[in-house]
Protein backbone atom coordinates (compact mmCIF):
# COMPACT_ATOMS: atom_id res chain seq x y z
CA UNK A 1 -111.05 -28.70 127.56
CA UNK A 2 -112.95 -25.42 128.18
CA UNK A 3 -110.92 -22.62 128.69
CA UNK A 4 -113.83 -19.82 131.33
CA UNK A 5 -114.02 -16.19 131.82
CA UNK A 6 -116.53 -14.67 133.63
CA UNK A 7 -117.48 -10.39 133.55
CA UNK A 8 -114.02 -10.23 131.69
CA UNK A 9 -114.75 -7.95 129.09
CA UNK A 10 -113.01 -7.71 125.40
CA UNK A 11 -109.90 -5.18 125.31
CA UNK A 12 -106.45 -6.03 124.02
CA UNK A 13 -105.66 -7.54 127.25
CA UNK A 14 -108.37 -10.21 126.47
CA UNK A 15 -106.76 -10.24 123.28
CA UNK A 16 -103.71 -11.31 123.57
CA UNK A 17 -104.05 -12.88 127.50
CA UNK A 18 -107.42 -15.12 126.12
CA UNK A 19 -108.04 -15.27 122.85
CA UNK A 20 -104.37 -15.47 121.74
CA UNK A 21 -103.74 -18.05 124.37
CA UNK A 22 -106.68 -20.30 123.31
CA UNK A 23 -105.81 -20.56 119.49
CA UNK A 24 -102.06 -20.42 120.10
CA UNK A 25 -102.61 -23.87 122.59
CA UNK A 26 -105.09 -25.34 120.46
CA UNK A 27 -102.34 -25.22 117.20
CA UNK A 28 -99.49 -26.04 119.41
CA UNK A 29 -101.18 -28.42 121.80
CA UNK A 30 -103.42 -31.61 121.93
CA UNK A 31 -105.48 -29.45 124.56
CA UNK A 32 -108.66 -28.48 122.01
CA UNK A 33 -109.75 -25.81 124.05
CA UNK A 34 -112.87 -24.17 123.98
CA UNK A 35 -113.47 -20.69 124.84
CA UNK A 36 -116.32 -19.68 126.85
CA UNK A 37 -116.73 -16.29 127.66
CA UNK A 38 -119.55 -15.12 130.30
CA UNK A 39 -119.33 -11.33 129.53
CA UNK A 40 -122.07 -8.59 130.89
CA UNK A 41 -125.23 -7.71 129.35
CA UNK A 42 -124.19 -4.11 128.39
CA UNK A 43 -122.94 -3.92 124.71
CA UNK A 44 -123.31 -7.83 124.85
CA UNK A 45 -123.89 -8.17 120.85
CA UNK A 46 -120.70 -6.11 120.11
CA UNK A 47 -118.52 -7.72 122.45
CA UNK A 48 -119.67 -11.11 120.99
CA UNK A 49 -118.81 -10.43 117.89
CA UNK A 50 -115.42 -8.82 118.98
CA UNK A 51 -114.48 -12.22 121.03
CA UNK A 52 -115.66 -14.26 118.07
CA UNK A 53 -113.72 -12.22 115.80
CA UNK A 54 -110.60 -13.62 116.68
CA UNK A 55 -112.15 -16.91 118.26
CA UNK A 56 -114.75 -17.68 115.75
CA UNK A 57 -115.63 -20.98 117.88
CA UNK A 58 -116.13 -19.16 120.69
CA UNK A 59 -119.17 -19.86 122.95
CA UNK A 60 -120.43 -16.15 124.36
CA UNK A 61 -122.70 -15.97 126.99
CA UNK A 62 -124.31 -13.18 129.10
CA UNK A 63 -124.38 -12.68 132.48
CA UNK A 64 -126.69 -11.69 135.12
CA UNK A 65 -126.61 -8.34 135.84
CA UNK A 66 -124.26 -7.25 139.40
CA UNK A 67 -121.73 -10.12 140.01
CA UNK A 68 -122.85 -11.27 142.79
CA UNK A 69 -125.44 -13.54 140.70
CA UNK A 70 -122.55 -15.34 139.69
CA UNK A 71 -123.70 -18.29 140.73
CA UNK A 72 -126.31 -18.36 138.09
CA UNK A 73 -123.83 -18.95 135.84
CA UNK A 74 -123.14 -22.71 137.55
CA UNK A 75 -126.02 -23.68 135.66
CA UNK A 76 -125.25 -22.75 132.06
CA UNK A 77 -121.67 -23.71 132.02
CA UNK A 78 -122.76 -27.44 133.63
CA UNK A 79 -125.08 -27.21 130.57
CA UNK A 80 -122.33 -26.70 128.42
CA UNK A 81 -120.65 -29.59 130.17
CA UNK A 82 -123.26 -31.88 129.61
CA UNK A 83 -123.64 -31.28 126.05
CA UNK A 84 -119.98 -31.12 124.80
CA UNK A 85 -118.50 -33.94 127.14
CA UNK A 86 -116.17 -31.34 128.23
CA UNK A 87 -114.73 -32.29 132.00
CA UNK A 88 -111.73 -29.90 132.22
CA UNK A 89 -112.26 -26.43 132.73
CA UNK A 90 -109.09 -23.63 132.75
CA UNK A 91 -110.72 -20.78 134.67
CA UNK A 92 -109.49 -17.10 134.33
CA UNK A 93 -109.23 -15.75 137.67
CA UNK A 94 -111.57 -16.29 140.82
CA UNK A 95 -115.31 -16.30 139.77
CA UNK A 96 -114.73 -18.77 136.88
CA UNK A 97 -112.85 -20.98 139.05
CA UNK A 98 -115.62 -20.72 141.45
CA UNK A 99 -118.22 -21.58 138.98
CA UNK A 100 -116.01 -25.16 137.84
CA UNK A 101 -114.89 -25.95 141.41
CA UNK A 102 -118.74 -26.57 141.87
CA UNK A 103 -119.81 -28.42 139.00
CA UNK A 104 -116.67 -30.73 139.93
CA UNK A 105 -118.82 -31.28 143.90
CA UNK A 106 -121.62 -31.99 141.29
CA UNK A 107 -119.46 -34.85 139.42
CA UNK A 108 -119.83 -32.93 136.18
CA UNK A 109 -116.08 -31.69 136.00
CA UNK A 110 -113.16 -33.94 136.97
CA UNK A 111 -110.32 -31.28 137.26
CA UNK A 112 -109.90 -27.30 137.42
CA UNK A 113 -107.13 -25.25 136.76
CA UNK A 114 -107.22 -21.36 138.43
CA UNK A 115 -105.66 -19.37 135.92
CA UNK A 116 -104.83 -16.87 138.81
CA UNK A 117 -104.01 -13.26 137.19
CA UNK A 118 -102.96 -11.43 140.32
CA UNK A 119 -104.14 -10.99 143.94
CA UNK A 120 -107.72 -10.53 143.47
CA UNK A 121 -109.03 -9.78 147.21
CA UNK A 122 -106.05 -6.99 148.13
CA UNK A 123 -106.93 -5.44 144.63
CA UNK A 124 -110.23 -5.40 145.77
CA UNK A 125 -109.98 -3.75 148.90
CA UNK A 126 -106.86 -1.53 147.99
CA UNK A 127 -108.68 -0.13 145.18
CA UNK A 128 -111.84 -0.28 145.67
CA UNK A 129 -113.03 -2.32 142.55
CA UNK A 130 -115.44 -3.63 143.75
CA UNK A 131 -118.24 -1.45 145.74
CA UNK A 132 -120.54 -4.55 147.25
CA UNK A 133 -118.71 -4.30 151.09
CA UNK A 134 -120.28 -7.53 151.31
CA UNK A 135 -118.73 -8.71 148.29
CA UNK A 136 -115.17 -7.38 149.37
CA UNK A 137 -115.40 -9.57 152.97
CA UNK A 138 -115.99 -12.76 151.32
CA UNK A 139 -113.21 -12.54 148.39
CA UNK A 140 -110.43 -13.51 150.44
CA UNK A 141 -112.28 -16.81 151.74
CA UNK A 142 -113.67 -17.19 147.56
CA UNK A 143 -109.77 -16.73 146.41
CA UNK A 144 -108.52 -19.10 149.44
CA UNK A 145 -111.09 -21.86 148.01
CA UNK A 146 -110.12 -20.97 144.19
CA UNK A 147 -106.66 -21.28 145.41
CA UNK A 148 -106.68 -24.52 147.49
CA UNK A 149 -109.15 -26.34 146.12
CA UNK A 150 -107.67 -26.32 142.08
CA UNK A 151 -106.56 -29.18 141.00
CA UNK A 152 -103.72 -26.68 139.38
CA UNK A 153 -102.86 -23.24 139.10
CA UNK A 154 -101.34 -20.96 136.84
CA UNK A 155 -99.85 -17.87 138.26
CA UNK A 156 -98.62 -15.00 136.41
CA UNK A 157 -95.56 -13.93 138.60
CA UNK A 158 -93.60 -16.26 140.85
CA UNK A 159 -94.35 -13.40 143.61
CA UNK A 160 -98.00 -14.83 143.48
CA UNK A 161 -96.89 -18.08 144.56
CA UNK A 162 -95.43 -16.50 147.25
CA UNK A 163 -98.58 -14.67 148.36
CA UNK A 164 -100.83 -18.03 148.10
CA UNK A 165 -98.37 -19.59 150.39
CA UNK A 166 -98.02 -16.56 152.62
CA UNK A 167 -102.26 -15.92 153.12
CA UNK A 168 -103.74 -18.92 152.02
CA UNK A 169 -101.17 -21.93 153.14
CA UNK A 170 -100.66 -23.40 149.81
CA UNK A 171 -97.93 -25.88 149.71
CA UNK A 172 -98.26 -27.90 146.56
CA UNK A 173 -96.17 -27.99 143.40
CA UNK A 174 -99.02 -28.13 140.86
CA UNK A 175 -98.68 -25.16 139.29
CA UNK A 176 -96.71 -23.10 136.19
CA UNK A 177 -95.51 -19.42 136.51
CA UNK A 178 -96.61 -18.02 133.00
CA UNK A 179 -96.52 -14.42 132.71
CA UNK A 180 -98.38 -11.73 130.30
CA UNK A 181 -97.49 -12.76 127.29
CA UNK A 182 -97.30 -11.26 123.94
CA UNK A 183 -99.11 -12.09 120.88
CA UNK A 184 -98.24 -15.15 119.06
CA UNK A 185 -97.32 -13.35 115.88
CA UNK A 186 -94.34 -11.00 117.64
CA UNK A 187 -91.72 -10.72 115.48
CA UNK A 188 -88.77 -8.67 116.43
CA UNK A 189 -88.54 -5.56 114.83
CA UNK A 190 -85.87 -4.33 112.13
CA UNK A 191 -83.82 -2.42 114.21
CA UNK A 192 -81.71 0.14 111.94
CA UNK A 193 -80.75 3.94 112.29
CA UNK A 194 -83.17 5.14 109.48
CA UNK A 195 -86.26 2.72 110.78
CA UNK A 196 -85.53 4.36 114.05
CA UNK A 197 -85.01 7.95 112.99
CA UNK A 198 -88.36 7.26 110.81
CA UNK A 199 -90.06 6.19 113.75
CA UNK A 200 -89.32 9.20 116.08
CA UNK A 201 -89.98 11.69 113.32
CA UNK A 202 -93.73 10.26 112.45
CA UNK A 203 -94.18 11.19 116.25
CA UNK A 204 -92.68 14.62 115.78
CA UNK A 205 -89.24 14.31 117.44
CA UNK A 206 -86.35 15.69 116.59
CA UNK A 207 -83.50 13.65 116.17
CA UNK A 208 -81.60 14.61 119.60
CA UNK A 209 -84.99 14.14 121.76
CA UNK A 210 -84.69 11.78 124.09
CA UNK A 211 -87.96 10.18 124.79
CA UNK A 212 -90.09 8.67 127.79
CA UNK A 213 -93.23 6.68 126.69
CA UNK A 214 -95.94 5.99 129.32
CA UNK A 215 -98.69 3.87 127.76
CA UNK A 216 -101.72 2.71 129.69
CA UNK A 217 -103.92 4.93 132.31
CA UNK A 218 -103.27 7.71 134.53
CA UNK A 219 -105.96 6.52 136.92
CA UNK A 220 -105.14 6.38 140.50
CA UNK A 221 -104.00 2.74 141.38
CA UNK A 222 -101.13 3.36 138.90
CA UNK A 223 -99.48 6.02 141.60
CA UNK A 224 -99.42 9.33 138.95
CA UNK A 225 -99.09 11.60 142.05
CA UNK A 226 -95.67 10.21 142.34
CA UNK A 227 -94.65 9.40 139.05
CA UNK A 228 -95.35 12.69 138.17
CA UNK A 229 -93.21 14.48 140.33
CA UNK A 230 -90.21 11.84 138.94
CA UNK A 231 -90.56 12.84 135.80
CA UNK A 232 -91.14 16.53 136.33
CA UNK A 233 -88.00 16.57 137.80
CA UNK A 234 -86.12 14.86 134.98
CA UNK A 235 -88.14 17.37 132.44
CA UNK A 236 -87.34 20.42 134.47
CA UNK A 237 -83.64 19.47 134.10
CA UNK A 238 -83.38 17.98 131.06
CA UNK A 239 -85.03 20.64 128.16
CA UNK A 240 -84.27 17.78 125.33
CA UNK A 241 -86.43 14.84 126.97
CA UNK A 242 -89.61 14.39 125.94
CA UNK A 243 -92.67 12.69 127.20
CA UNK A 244 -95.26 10.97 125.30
CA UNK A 245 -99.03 9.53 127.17
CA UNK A 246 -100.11 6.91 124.69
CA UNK A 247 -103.51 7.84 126.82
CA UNK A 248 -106.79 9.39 127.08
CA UNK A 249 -106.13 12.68 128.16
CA UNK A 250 -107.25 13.39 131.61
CA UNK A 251 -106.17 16.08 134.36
CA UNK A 252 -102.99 14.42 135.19
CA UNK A 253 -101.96 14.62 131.69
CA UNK A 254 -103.07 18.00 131.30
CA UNK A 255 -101.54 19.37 133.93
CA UNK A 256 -98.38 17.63 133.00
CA UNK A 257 -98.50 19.56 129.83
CA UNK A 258 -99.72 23.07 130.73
CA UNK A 259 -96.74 22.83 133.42
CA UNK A 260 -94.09 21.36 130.60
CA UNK A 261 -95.43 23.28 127.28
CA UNK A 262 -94.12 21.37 124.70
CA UNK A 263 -92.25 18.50 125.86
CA UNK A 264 -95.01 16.47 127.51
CA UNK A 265 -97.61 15.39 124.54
CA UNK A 266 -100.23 12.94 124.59
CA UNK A 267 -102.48 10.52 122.05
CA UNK A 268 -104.10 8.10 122.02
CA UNK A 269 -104.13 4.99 119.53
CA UNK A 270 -105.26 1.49 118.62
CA UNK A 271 -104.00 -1.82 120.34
CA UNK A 272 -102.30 -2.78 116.88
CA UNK A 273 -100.89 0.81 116.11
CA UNK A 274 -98.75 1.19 120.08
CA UNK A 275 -95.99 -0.59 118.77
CA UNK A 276 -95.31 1.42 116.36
CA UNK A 277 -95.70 4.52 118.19
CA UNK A 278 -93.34 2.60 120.96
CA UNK A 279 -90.41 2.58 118.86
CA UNK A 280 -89.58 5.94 118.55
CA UNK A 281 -89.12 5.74 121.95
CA UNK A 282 -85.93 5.35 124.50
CA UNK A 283 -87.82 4.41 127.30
CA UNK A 284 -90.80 2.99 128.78
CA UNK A 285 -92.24 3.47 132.26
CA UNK A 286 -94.01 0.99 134.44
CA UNK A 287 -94.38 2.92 137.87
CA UNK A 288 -96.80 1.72 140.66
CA UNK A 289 -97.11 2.14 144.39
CA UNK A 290 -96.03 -0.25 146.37
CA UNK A 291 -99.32 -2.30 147.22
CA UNK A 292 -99.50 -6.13 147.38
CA UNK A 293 -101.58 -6.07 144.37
CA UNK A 294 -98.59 -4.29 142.12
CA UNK A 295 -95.82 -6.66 144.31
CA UNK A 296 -97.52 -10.03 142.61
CA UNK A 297 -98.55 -7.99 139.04
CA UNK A 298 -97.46 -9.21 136.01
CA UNK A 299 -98.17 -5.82 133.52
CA UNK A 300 -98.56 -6.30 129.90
CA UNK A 301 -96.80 -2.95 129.03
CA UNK A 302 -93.42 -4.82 130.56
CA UNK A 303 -93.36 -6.66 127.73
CA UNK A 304 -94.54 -4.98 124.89
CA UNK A 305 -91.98 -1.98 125.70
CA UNK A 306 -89.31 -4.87 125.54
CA UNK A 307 -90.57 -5.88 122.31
CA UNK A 308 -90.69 -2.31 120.48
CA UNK A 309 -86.98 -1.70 121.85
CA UNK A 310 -87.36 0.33 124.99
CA UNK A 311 -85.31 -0.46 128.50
CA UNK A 312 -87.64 -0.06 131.10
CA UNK A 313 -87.89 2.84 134.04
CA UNK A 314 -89.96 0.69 136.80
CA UNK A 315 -90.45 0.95 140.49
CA UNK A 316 -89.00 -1.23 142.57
CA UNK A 317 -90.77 -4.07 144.11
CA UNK A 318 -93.10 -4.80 141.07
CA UNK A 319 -93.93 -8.80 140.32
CA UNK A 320 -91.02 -10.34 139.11
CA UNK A 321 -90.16 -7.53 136.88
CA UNK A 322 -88.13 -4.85 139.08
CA UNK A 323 -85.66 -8.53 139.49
CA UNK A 324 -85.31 -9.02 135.79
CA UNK A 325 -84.69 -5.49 134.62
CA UNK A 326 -81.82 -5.52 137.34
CA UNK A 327 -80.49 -8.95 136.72
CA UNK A 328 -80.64 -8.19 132.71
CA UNK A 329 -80.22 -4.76 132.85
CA UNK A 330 -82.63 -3.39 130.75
CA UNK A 331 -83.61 -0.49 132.45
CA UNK A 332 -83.83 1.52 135.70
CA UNK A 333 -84.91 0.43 138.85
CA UNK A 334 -86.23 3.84 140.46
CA UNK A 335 -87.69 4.57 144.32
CA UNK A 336 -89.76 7.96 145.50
CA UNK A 337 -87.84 11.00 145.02
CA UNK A 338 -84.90 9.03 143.28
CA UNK A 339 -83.26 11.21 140.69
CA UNK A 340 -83.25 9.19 137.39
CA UNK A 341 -79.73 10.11 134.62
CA UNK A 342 -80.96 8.93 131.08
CA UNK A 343 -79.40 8.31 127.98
CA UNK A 344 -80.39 8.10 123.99
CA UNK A 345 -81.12 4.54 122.74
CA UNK A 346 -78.80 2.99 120.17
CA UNK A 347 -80.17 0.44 117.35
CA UNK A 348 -78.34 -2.03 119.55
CA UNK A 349 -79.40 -1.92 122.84
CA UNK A 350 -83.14 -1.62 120.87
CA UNK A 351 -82.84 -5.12 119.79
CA UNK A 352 -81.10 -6.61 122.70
CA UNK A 353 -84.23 -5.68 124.65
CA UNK A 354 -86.59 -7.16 122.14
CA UNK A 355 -84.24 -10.25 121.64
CA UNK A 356 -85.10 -10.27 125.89
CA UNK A 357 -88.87 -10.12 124.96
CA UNK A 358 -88.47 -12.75 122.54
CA UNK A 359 -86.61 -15.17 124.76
CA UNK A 360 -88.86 -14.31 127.99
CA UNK A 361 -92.17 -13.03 126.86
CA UNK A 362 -93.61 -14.94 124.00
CA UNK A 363 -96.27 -17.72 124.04
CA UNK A 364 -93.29 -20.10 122.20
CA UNK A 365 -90.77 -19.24 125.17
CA UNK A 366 -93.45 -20.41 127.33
CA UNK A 367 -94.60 -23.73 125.57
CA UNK A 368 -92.58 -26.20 128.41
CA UNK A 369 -94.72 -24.35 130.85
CA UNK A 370 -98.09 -24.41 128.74
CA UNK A 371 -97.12 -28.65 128.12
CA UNK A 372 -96.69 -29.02 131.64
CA UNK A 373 -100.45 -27.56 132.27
CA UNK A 374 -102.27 -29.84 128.98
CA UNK A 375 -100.30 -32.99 130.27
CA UNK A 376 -101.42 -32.99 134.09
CA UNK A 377 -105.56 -31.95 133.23
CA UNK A 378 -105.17 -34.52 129.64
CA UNK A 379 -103.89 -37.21 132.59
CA UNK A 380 -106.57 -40.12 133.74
């Protein structure tokens, strides 16, 4: 079974969201999936050997330059086909499924599975990803056909169900809800006074700091405009709490802390060092505007500030996860201009939230899900 990415570059998302996925099924699974990555041209050599790093089977491929010579690509992956006898194909996201939705018109793949990771033509157009206009107009017909025509999907937030029923008039039942994930060697973390103390102190804060974490970017589709008046508000009030970018600094951020000298900080570290850093936290934030490609998201960070400990302060209205922090209260569910009361973090509500992560957010919590996908493309 091939497992397809197209112009999906390495990062720790690809990590843990590919890579992880692939080994994890092919040790748990009969599935024997093959990766095969179509990445771009630029830095092609060193993202190969990243991807084959952790996948050392790994078939890497480049791409034709602008993606809208995706259709090269049919070629070369019914290539692959032919040689390996492979005649399932999991595709990550739209192009991919594209590409194995017409090698199976040529008779060369029997089924496809859209791995669908959000909703790919409103993030287009309400963010501008992508600048080809022409491009933009025919992405919601290419995600209708991705969507309709899969033998089965995989959907990373029950929300994006919803939406494929709602715009495209899907009906069927072949499909899994399997969100971000973490990686497959999560273990939850030792949870005592000193470890935390320890933690928070490595970061420089004192023991009666109460600290925010925002990890990921500042860049506009993640609504900093209003998140930063939230927590400017709580700052302004509140001369004990602390906020911490695990970012690149940009003008947000610096404005952020020229206006809050000293209790807004910023740095910026390596995939395998944020936990770490996350656990000298109290809380981690997950705001985004409310745009239909946030309502359907299923963000990465959700998880991993479950696993390090930290209740969550998210906007309302995000995937499925503005739902679970209220039905398992693990954080705060927060509107525009909503005042927000914190608290310190105990040892004990720190592991009931990775306990949550554990139960909800590994690749073993998901394995009836994962079975469920191998069985119906492994069936004659």
């Amino acid at each position: 079974m091939i497992y397809l990415t197209y112009n999906d570059q390495p990062s720790g998302v690809f990590s843990s969201q590919v890579n992880d996925v692939c080994n994890y099924l092919n040790k748990t699974t009969d599935a024997r999936i093959k990766l095969v990555a179509i990445i771009s041209l630029h830095q092609f050599m060193e993202n190969r050997r990243k991807i084959r790093k952790e996948v050392p089977n790994a078939l890497v491929l480049p791409a034709l330059p602008k993606a809208k010579y995706w259709k090269f690509s049919i070629l070369v992956v019914g290539l692959i086909c032919l040689l390996t006898g492979q005649r399932q194909i999991i595709a990550r996201n739209i192009m991919a499924t594209l590409i194995a939705l017409r090698l199976k018109k040529a008779g060369l793949v029997k089924k496809v599975c859209l791995d669908g990771r959000g909703a790919i033509a409103a993030e287009w157009n309400e963010y501008q990803v992508v600048p080809d206009e022409n491009m933009k107009k025919a992405i919601f017909g290419q995600e209708k056909e991705a969507v309709l025509e899969s033998d089965f999907r995989i959907a990373v937030s029950s929300k994006l169900v919803n939406y494929w029923k709602t715009s495209f008039g899907y009906s069927g039942n072949n499909h899994v809800v399997i969100p971000c994930t973490l990686g497959s060697d999560f273990e939850v973390p030792e949870f005592t006074d000193s470890a935390i103390s320890n933690a928070a102190t490595a970061q420089g804060f004192a023991k009666d700091d109460l600290v925010m974490i925002y990890s990921g970017s500042t860049a506009g589709w993640q609504s900093f405009a209003v998140l930063g008046d939230i927590l400017g508000k709580v700052l302004k009030e509140n001369p004990t709490h602390r906020l911490l970018f695990l970012a690149k600094e940009d003008e947000n951020i610096s404005k952020m802390k020229a206006d809050f000298p000293g209790q807004v900080t910023n740095k910026w570290v390596g995939h395998k060092e944020v936990q770490q850093v996350l656990m000298a936290g109290d809380f981690g934030i997950l705001y985004r505007e409310d745009s239909v490609t946030n309502q359907v998201a299923s963000p990465t960070k959700f998880a991993e500030y479950l696993a390090a400990g930290l209740p969550v302060i998210i906007s309302d209205n995000l995937g499925d996860y503005s739902d679970f922090v209220k039905n398992h209260q693990c954080g705060n569910v927060i509107g525009p201009g909503q005042q927000i009361t914190l608290a310190k973090t105990g040892s004990a509500s720190k592991l009931r939230m990775a306990k949550l992560a554990e139960t909800h957010f590994t690749k073993k919590s998901q394995l009836e899900q994962y079975n469920k996908l191998i069985a119906f493309m492994n069936k004659n």
